[in-house]
C-alpha atoms as a PDB file:
ATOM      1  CA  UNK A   1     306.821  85.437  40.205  1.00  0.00           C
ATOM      2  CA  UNK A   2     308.110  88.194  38.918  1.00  0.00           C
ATOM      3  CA  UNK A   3     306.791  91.661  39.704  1.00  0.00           C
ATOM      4  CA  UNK A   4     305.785  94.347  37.746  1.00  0.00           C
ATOM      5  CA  UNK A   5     306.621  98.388  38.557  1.00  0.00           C
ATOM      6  CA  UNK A   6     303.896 101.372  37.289  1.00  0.00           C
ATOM      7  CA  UNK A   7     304.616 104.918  38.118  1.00  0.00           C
ATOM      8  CA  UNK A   8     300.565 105.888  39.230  1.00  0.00           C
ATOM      9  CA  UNK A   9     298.504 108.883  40.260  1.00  0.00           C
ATOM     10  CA  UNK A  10     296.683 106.788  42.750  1.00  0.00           C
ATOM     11  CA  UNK A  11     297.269 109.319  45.377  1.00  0.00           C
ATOM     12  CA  UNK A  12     295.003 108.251  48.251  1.00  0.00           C
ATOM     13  CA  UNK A  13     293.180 105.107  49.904  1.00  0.00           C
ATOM     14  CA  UNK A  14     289.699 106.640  48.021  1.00  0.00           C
ATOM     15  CA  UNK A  15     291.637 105.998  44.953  1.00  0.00           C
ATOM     16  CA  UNK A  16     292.927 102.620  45.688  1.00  0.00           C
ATOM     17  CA  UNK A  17     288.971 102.211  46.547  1.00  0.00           C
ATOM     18  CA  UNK A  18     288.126 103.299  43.435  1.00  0.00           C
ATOM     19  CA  UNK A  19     290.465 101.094  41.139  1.00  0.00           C
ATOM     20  CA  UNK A  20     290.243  97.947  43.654  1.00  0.00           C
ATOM     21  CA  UNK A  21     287.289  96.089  41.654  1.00  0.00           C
ATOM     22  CA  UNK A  22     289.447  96.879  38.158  1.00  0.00           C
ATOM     23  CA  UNK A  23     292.475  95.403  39.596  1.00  0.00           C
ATOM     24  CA  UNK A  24     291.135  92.647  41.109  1.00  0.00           C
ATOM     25  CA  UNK A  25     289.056  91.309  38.229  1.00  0.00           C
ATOM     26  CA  UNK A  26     292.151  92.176  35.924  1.00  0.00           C
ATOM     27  CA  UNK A  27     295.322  90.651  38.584  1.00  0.00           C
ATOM     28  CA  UNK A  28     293.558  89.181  41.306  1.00  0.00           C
ATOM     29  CA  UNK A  29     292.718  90.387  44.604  1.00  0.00           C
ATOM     30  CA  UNK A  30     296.119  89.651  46.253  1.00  0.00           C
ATOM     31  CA  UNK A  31     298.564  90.351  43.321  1.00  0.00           C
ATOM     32  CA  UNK A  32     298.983  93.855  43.327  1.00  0.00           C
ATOM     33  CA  UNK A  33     299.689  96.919  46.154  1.00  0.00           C
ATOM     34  CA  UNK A  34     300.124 100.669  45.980  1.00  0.00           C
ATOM     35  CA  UNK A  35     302.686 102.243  48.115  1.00  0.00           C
ATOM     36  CA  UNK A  36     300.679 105.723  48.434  1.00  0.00           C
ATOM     37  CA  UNK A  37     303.621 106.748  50.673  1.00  0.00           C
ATOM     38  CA  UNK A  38     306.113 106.628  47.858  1.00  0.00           C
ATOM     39  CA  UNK A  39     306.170 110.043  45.896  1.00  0.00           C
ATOM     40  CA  UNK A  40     305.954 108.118  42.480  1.00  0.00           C
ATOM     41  CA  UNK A  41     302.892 106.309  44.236  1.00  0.00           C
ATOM     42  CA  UNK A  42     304.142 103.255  42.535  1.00  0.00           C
ATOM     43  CA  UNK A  43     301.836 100.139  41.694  1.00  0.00           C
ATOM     44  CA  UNK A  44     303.568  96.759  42.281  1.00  0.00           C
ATOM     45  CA  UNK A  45     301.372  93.601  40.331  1.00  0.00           C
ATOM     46  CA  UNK A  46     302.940  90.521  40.104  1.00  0.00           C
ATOM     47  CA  UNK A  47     301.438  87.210  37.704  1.00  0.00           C
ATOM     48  CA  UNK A  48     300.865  86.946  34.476  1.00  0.00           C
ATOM     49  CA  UNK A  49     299.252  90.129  33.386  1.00  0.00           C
ATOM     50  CA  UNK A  50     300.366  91.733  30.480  1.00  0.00           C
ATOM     51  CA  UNK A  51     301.174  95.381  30.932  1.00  0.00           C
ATOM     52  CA  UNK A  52     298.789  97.093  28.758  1.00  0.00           C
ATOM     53  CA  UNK A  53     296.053  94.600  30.382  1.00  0.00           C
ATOM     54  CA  UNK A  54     296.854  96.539  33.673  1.00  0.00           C
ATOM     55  CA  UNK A  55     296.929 100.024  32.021  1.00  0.00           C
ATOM     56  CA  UNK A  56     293.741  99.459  30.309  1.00  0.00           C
ATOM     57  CA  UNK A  57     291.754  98.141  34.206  1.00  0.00           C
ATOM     58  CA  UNK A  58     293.605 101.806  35.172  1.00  0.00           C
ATOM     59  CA  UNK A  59     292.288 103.921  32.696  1.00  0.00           C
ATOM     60  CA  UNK A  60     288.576 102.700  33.124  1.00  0.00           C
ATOM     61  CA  UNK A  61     288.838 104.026  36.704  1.00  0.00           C
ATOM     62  CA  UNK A  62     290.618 107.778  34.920  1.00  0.00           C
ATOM     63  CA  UNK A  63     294.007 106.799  36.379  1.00  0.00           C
ATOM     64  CA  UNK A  64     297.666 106.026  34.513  1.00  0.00           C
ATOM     65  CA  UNK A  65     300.104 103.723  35.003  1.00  0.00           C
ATOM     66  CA  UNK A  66     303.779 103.957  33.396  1.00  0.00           C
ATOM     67  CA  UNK A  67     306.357 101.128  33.699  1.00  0.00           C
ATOM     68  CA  UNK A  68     309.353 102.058  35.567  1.00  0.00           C
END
């Protein structure tokens, strides 16, 4: 599958708490990660989810996500 890259500000594991419901019901539970370690705190989802599907589920939770 191939994966998809989102520059976030999902800085901490209370945010990835925050947007885990919203990912999961938009990617599934096991088909995306946040390296929080990385200083462009980048998103990795991989499937069939549409970009915008995955900035919209981040945006109801008042975080961004840009493709990189």
């Amino acid at each position: 599958m191939e994966a998809i890259k989102f520059k976030t500000n999902i800085m901490c594991s209370g945010c990835i708490e925050k947007v885990t419901p919203y990912l999961n019901e938009a990617v599934g539970a096991d088909n995306w990660e946040v390296d929080t370690d990385s200083p462009a705190k980048v998103l990795t989802v991989v499937g069939k989810t549409s970009v915008v599907e995955i900035q919209r589920a981040l945006e109801k939770t008042g975080y961004k996500a840009e493709p990189v």
